[in-house]
Structure formats: structure tokens, C-alpha cells
N, C-alpha and C. Protein backbone atom coordinates (compact mmCIF):
# COMPACT_ATOMS: atom_id res chain seq x y z
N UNK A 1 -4.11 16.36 19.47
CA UNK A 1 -4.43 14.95 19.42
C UNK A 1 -3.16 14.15 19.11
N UNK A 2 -2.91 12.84 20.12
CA UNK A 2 -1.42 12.15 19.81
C UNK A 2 -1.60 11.25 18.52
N UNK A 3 -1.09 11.48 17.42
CA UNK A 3 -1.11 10.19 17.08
C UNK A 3 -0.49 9.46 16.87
N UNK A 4 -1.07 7.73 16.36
CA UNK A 4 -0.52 6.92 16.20
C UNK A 4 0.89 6.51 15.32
N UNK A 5 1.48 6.35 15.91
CA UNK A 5 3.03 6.16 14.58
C UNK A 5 2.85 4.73 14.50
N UNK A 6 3.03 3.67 13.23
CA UNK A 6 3.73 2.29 13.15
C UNK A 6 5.42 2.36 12.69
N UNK A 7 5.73 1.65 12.78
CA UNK A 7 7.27 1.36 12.91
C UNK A 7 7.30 -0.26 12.00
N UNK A 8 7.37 -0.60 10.93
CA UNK A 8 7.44 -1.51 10.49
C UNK A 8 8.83 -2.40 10.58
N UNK A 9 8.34 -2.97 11.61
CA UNK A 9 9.18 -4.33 12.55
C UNK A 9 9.58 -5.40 11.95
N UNK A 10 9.46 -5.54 11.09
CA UNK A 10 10.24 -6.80 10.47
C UNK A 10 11.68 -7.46 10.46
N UNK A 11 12.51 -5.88 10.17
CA UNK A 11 14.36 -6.11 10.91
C UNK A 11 14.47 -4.13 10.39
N UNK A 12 15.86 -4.18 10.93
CA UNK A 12 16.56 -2.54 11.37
C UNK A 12 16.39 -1.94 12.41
N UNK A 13 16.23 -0.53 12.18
CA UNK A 13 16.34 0.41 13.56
C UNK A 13 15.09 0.21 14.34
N UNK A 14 14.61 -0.42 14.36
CA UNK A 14 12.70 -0.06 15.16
C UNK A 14 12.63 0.54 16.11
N UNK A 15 13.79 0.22 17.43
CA UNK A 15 14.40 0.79 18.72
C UNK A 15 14.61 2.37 18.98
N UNK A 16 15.52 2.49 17.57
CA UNK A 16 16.13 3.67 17.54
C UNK A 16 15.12 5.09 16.88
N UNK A 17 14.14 4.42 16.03
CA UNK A 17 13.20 5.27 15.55
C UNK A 17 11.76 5.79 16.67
N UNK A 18 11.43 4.19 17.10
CA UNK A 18 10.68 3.99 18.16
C UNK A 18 11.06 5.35 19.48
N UNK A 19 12.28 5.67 19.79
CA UNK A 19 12.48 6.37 20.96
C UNK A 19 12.67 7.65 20.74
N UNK A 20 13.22 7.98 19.11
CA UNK A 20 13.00 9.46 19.00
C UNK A 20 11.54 10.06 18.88
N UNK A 21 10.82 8.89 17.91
CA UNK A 21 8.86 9.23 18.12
C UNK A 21 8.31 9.61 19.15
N UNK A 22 9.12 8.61 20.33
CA UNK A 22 8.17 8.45 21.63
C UNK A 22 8.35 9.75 22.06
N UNK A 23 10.20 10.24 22.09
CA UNK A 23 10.68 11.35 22.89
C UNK A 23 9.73 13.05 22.42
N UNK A 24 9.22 12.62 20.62
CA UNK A 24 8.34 13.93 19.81
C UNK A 24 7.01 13.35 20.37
N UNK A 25 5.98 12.59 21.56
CA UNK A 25 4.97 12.62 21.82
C UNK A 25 4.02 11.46 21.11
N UNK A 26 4.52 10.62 20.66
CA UNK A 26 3.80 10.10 19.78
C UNK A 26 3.62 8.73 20.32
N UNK A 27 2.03 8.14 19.91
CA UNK A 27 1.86 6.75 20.17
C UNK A 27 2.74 5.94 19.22
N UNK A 28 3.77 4.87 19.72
CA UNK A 28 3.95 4.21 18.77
C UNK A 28 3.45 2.80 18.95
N UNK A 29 3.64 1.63 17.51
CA UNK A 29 3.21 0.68 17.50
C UNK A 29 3.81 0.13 16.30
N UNK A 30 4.55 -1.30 16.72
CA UNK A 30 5.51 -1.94 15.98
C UNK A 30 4.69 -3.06 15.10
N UNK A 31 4.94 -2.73 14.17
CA UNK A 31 3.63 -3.27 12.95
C UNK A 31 4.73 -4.54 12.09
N UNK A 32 3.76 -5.31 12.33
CA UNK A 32 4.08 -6.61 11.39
C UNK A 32 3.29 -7.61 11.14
N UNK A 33 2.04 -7.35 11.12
CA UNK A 33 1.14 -7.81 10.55
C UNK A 33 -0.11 -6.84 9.80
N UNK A 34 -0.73 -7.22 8.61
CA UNK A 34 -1.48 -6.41 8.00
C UNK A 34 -2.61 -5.62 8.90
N UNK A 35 -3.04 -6.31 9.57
CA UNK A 35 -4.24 -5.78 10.00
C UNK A 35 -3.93 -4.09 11.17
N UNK A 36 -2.22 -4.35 11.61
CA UNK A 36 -1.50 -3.25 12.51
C UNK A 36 -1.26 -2.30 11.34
N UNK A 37 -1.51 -2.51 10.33
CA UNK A 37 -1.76 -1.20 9.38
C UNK A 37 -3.13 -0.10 9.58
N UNK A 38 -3.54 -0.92 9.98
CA UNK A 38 -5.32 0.06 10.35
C UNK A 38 -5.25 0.46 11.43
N UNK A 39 -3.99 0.90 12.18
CA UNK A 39 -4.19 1.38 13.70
C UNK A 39 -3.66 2.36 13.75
N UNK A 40 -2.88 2.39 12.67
CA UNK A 40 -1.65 3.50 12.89
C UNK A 40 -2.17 4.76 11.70
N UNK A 41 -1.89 6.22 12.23
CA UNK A 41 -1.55 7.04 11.28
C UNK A 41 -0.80 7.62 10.67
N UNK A 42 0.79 6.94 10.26
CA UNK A 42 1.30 6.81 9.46
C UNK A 42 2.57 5.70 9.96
N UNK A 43 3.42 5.81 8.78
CA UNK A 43 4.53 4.59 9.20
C UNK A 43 5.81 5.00 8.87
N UNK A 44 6.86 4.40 9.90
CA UNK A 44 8.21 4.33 9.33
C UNK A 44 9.07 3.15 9.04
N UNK A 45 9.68 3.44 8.00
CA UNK A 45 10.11 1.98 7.51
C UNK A 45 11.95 2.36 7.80
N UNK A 46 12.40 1.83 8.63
CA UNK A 46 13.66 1.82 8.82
C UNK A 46 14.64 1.54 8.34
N UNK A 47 16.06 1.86 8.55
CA UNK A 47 17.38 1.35 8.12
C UNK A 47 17.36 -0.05 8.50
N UNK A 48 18.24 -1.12 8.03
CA UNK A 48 18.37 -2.33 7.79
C UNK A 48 18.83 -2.87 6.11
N UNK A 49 18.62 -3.87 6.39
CA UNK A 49 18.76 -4.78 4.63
C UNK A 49 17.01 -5.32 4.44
N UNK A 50 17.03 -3.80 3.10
CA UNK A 50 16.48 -3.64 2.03
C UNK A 50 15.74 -5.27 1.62
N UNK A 51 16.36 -6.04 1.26
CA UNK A 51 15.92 -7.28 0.09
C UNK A 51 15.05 -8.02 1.23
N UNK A 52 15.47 -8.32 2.64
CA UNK A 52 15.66 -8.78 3.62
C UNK A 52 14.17 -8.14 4.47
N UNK A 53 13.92 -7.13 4.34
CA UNK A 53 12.39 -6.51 4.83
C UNK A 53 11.39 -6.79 3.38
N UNK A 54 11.98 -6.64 2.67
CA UNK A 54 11.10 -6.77 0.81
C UNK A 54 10.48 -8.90 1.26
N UNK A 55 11.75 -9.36 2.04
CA UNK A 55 11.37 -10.52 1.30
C UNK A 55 10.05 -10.89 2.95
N UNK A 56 10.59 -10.22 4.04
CA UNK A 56 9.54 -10.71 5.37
C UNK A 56 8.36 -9.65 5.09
N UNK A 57 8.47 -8.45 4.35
CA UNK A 57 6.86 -7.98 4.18
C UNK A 57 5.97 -8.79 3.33
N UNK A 58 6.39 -9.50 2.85
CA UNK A 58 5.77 -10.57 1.76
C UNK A 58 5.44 -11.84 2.47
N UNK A 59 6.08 -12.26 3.66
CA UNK A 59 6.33 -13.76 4.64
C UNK A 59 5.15 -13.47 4.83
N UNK A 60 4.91 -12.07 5.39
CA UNK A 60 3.75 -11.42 6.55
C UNK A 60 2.48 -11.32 6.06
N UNK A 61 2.72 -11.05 4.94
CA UNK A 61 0.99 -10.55 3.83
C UNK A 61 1.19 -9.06 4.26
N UNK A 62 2.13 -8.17 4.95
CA UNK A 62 2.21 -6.41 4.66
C UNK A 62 2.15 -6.11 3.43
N UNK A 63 2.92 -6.54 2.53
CA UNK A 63 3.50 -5.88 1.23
C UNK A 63 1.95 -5.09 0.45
N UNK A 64 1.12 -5.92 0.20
CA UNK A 64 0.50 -5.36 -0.49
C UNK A 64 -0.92 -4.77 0.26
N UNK A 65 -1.27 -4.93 1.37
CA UNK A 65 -1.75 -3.81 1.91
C UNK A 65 -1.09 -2.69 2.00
N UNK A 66 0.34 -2.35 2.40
CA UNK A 66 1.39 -1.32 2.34
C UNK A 66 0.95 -0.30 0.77
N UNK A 67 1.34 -1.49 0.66
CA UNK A 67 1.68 -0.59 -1.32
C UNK A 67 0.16 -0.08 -1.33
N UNK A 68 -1.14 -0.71 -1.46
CA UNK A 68 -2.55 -0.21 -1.18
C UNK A 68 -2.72 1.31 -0.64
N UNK A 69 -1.97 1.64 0.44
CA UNK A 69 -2.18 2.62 1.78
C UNK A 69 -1.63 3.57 0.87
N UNK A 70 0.06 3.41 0.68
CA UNK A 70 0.90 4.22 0.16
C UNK A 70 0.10 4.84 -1.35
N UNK A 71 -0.46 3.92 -1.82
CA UNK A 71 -1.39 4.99 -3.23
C UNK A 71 -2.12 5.22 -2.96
N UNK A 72 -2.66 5.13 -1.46
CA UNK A 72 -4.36 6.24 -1.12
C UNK A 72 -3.48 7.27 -0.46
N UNK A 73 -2.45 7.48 -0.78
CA UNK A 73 -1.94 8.74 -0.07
C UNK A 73 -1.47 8.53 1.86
N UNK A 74 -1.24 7.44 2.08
CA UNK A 74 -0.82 7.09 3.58
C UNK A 74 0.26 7.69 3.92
N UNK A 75 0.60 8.50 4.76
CA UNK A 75 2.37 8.79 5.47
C UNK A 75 2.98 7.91 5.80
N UNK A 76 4.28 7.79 4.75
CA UNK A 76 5.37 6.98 5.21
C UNK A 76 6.80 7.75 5.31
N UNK A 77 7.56 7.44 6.28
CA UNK A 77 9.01 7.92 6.13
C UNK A 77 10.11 6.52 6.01
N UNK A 78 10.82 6.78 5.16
CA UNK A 78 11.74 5.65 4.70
C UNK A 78 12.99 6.35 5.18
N UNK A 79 14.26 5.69 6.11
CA UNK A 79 15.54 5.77 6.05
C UNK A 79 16.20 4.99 5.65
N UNK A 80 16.88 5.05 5.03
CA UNK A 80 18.03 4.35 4.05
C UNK A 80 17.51 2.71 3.63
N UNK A 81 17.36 1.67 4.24
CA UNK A 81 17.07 0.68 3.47
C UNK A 81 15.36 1.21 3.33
N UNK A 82 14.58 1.72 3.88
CA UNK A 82 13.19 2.61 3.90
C UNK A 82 13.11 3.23 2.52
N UNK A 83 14.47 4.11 2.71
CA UNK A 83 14.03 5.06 1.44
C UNK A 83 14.36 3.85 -0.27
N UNK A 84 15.17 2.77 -0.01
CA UNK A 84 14.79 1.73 -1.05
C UNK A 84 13.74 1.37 -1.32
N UNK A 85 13.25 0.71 -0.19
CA UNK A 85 11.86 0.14 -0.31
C UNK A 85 10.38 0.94 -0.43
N UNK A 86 10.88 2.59 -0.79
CA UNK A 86 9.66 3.49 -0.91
C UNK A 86 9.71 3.86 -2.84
N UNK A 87 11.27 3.51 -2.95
CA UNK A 87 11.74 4.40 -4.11
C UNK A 87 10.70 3.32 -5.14
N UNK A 88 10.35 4.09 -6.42
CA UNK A 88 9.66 3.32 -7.75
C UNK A 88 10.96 2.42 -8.81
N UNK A 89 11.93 2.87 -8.42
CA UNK A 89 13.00 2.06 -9.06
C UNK A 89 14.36 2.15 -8.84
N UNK A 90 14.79 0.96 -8.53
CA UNK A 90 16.14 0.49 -8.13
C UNK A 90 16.97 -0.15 -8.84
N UNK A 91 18.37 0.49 -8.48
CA UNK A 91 19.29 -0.38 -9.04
C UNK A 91 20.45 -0.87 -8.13
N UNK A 92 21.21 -2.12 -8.49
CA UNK A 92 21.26 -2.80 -8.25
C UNK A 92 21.28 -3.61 -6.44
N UNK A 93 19.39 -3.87 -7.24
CA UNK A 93 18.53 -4.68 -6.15
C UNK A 93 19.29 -6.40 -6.13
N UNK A 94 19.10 -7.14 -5.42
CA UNK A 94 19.80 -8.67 -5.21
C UNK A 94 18.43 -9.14 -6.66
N UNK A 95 18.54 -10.15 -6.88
CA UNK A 95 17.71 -10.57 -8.00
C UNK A 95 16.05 -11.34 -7.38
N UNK A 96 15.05 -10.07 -8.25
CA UNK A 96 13.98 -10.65 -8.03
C UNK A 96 13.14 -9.44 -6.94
N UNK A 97 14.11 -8.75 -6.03
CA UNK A 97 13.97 -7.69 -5.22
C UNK A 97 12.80 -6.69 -5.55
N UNK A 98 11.69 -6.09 -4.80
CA UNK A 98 10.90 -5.52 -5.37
C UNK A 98 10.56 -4.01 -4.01
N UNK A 99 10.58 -3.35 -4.76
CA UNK A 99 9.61 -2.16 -3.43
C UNK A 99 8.24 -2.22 -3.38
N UNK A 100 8.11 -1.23 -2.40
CA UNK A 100 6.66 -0.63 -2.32
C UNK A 100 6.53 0.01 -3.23
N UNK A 101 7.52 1.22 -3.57
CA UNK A 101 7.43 2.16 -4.59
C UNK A 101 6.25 3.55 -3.74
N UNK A 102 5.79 4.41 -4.69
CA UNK A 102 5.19 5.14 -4.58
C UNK A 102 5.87 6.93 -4.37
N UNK A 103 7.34 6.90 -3.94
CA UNK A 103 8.02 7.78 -4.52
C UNK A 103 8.84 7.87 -5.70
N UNK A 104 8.39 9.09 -6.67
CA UNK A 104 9.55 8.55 -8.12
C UNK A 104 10.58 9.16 -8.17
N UNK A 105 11.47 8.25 -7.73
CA UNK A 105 12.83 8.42 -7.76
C UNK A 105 13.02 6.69 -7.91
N UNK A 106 14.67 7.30 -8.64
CA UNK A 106 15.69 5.73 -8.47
C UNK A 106 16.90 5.57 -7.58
N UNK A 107 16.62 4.76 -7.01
CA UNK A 107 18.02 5.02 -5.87
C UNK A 107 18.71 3.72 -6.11
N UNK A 108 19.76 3.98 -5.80
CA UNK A 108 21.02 2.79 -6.21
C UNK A 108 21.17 2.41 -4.74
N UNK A 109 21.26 1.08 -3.96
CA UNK A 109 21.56 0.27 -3.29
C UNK A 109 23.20 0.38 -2.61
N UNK A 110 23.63 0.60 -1.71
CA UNK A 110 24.99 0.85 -1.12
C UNK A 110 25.64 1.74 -1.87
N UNK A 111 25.07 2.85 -2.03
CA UNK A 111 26.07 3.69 -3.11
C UNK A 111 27.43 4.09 -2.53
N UNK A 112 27.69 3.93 -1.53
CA UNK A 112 28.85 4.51 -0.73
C UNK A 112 29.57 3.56 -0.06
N UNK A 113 29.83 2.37 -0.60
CA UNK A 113 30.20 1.36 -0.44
C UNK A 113 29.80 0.77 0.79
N UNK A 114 31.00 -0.59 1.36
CA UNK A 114 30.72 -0.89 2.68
C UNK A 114 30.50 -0.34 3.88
N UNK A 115 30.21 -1.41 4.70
CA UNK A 115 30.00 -0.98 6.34
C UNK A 115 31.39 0.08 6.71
N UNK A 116 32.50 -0.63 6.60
CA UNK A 116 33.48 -0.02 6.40
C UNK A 116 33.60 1.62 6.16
N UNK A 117 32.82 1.68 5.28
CA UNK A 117 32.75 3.35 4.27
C UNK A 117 32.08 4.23 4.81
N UNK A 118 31.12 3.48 6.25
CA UNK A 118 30.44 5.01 6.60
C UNK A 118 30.89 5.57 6.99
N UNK A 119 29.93 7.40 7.09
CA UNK A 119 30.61 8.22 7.54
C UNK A 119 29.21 8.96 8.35
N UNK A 120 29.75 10.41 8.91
CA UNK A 120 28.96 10.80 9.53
C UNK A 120 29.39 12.39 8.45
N UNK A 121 28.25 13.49 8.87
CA UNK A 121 28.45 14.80 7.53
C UNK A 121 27.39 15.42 8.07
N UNK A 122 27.70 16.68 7.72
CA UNK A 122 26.37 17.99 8.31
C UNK A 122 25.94 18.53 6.25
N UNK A 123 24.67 18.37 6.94
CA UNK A 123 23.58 18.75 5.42
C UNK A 123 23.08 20.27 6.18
N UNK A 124 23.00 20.65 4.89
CA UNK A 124 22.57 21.99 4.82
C UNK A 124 20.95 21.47 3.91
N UNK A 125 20.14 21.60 4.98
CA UNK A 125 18.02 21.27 4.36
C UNK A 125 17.27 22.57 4.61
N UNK A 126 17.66 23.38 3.56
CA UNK A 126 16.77 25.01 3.72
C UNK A 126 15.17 24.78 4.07
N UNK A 127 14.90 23.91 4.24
CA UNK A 127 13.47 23.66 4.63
C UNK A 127 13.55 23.46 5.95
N UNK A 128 14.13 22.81 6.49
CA UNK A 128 14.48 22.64 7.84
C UNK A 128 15.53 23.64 9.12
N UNK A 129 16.22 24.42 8.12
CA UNK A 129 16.70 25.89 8.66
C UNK A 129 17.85 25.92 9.40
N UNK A 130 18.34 26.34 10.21
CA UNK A 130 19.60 25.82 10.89
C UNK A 130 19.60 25.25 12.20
N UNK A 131 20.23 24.59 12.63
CA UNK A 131 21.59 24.06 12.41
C UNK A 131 21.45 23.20 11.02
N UNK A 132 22.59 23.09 10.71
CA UNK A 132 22.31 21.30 9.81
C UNK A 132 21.98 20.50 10.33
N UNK A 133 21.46 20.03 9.30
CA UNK A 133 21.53 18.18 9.74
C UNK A 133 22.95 17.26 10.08
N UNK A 134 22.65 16.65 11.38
CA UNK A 134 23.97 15.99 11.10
C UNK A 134 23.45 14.43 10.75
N UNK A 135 24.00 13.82 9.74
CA UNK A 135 23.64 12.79 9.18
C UNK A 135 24.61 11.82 9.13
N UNK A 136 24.05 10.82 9.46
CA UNK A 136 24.71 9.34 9.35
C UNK A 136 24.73 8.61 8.04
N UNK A 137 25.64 8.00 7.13
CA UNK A 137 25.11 7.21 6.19
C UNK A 137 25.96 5.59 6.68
N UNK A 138 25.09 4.84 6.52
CA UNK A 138 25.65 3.71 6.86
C UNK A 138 25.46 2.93 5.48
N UNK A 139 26.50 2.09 4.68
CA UNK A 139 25.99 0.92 3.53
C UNK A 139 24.54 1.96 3.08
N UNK A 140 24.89 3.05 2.90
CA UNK A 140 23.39 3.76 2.67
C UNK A 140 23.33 3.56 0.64
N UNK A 141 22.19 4.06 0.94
CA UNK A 141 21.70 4.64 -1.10
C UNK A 141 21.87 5.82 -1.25
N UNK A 142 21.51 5.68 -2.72
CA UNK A 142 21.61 7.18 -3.32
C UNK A 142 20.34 7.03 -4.16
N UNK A 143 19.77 8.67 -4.22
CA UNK A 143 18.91 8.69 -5.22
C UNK A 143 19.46 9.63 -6.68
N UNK A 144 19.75 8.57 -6.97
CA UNK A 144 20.71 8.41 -8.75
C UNK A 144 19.54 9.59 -9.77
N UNK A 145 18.36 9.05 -9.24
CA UNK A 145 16.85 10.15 -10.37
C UNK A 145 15.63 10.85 -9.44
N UNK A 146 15.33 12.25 -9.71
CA UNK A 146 14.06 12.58 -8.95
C UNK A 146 13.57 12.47 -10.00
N UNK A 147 12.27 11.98 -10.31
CA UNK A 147 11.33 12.17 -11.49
C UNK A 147 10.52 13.20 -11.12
N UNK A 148 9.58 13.72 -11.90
CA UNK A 148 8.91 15.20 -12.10
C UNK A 148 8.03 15.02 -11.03
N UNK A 149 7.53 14.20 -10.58
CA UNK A 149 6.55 13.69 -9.48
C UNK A 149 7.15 14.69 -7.83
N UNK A 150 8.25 13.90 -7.29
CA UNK A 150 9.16 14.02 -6.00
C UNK A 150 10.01 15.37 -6.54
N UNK A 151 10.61 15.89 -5.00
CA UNK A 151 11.60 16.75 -5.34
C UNK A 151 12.36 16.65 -4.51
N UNK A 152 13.69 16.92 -4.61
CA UNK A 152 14.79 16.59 -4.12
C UNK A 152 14.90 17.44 -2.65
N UNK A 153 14.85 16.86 -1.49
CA UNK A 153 15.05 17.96 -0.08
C UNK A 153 16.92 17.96 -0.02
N UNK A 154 17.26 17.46 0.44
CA UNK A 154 18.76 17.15 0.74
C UNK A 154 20.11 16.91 -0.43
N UNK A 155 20.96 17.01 -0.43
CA UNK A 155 21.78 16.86 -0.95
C UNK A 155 23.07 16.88 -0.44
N UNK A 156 23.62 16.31 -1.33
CA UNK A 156 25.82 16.18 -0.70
C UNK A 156 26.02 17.59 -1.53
N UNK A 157 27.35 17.59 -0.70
CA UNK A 157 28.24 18.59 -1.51
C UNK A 157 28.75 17.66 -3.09
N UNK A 158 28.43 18.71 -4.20
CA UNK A 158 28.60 17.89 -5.18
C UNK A 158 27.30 17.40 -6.10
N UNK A 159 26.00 17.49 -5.32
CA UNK A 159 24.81 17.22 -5.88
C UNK A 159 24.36 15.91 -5.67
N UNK A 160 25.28 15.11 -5.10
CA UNK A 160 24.12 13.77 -4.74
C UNK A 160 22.77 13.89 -3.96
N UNK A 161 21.58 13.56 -4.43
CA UNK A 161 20.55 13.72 -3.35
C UNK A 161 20.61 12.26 -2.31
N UNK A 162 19.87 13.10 -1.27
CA UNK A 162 19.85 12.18 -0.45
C UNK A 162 19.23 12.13 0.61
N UNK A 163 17.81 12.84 0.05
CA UNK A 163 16.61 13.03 0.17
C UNK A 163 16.12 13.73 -0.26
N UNK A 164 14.28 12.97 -0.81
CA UNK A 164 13.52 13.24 -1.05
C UNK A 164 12.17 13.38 -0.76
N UNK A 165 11.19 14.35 -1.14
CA UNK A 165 9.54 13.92 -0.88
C UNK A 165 8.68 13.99 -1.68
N UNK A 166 7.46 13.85 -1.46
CA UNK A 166 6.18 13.72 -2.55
C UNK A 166 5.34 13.41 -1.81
N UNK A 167 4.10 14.59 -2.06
CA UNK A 167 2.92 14.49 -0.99
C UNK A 167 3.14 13.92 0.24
N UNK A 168 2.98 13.13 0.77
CA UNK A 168 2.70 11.82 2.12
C UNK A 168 4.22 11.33 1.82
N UNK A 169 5.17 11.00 1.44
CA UNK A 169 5.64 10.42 1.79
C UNK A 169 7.05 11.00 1.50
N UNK A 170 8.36 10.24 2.57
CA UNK A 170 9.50 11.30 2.69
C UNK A 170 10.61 10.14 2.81
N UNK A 171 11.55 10.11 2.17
CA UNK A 171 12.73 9.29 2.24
C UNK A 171 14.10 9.83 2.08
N UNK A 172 14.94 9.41 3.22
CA UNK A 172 16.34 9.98 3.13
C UNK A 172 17.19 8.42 3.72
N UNK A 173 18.39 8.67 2.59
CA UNK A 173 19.39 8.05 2.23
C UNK A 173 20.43 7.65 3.95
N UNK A 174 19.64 8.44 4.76
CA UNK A 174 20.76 8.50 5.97
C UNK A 174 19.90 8.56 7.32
N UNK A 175 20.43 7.98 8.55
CA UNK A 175 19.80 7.28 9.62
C UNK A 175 19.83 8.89 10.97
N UNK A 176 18.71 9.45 10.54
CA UNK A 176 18.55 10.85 11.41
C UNK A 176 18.78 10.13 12.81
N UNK A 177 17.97 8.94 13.10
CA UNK A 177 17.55 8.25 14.38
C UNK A 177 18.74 7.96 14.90
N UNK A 178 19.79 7.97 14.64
CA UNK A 178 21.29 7.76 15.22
C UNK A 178 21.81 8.95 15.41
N UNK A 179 21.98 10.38 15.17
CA UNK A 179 22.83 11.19 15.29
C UNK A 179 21.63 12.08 16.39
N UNK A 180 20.44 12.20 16.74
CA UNK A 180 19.62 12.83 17.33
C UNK A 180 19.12 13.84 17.14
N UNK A 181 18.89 13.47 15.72
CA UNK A 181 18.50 14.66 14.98
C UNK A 181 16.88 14.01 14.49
N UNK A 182 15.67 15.47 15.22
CA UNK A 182 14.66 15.04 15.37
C UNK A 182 13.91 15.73 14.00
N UNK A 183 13.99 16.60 13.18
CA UNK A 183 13.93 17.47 12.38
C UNK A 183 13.19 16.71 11.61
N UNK A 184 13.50 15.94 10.95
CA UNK A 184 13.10 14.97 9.69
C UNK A 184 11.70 14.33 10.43
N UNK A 185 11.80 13.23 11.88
CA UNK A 185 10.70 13.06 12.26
C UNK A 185 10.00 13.93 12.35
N UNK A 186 9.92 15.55 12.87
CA UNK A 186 9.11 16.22 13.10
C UNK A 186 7.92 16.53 11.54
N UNK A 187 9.47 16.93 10.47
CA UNK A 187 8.67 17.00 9.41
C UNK A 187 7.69 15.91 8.82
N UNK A 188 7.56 14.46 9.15
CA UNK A 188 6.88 13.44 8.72
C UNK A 188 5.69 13.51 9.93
N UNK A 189 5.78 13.66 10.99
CA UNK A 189 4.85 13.56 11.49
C UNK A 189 3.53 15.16 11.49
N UNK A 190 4.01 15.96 11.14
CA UNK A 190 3.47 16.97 9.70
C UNK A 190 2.14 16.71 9.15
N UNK A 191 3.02 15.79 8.47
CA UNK A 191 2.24 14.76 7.17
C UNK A 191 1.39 14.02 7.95
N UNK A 192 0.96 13.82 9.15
CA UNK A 192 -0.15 12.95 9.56
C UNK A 192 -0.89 13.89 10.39
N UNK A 193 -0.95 15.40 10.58
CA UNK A 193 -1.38 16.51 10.93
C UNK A 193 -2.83 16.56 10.24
């Protein structure tokens, strides 16, 4: 049975997530209004600026149907400004900044400095097996805390995580949907199995 993916459209990758879904079989549907929450069986919340989707899921009336879904246990996958807006606590958010939350972890906001600073890097995800991952971080986060809840999937050399999961929902620090690496979608769409 295909199912439904949403892609929460507000700003970032929607394009780029949208075509690796389509290319794994999947209905998609670019959600930006509450009621395109009830169509879909699960969602991805994309790379972009974080404060900037926080402040149009709120324009929209998403935010708190979102946050609703996400504590009945809904599938979501967060990449990098995603995995902000999934994390239960942030630091340094612009002032006033709020998530969805529902994974416990804390992730810090551009941990790797500017646009300037990205890079591209192969992860070693024993859950996911070989090859590595090859991963993009763009102006990405870090998750600074796993709390006892989430557990850490990914990591840098050195121990930064930079991804995590918990039940339904899965967030990584870095933009799979750019390097063509389908692994991560496969594993989220899993979660709506």
C-alpha cells in the first residue's frame, strides 16, 4: 500500500525531499494548511531557517495541530532546520522562537558556523550498514543533549551527534536530500509501515 508523505511547505528543501520520496514510491503532498495534516501518513519538515518556518506554522494555524499529531505518536522526519523544530529544547533560538518539540534532545542552532562553513563528510550509521552516509551539513545544528527518552543514531568523529530518534519520530542535523542518499528516507518511511 503507497502511502501518503506531507512535506511541510512553508520555506526550505520541499523540492529536494519531495523527489527523493517520489523516486522511494511514495504519494507526496505539500502541506500548509491544517486540515493537509489529515491526509497524509506522516511528515517531513525540511532544511531552511528554523525561526522563519516556527514563525509561518503559526501564520497558518499548523503549529498546533502539528504539535497535537506529534504527541499521538505521528511520523515526522526533521532535517537540519526540521531537526530544530522537532527538538524539546534549543539553544540559541532568535528571541521568542519556539518548536514543535516532541523529541528530547537539545540542539544548538548553526553549530558549525556560516553558510560559508559547510561541508560535506561520510557517517558511519550501524543501523543503516554500509556504505556511509554521505552527509551534507549546511548552517546546520547540533544535538548538544540526548535525554533518556531519544537515542543518539549518528555521530561526528569526536562524538558530536547528529542524529537522532524516538518512537515516530527521526531528526538529523544534515540534508540526506542533497547528497542522494535515500537511507534515512527509507528508514522514516518504516515508521509509517
Amino acid at each position: 500500500m503507497t502511502r501518503t508523505v506531507g512535506i511541510l511547505a512553508l520555506q526550505g528543501n520541499v523540492r529536494e525531499h519531495e523527489a527523493v520520496l517520489t523516486a522511494l514510491g511514495s504519494h507526496v503532498v505539500r502541506v500548509r494548511r491544517p486540515t493537509e495534516l489529515d491526509e497524509i501518513d506522516g511528515l517531513v519538515i525540511p532544511g531552511g531557517e528554523s525561526s522563519t518556518i516556527d514563525k509561518l506554522s503559526r501564520t497558518f494555524g499548523v503549529r498546533e495541530p502539528l504539535i497535537e499529531k506529534i504527541r499521538a505518536g505521528f511520523p515526522v522526519f526533521g532535517t537540519c532546520a526540521g531537526l530544530i523544530l522537532l527538538a524539546d529544547r534549543i539553544v540559541d533560538g532568535i528571541d521568542g522562537q519556539q518548536t514543535f518539540g516532541g523529541l528530547d534532545v537539545t540542539v544548538r542552532r548553526n553549530a558549525f558556523g556560516r553558510q560559508a562553513d559547510s561541508f560535506e563528510t561520510e557517517l558511519e550509521v550501524s543501523e543503516l550498514g554500509d556504505p556511509p552516509v554521505r552527509a551534507a551539513f549546511i548552517r546546520a545544528p547540533v544535538i548538544e543533549e540526548v535525554g533518556s527518552a531519544a537515542r543518539a543514531l549518528a555521530t561526528l568523529p569526536g562524538g558530536r551527534v547528529v542524529a537522532a530518534e524516538q518512537g515516530n519520530l527521526l531528526g538529523a542535523s544534515f540534508h540526506p536530500e542533497q547528497t542522494g542518499e535515500t537511507r534515512l528516507h527509507e528508514r522514516f518511511l518504516a515508521l509509517m509501515a
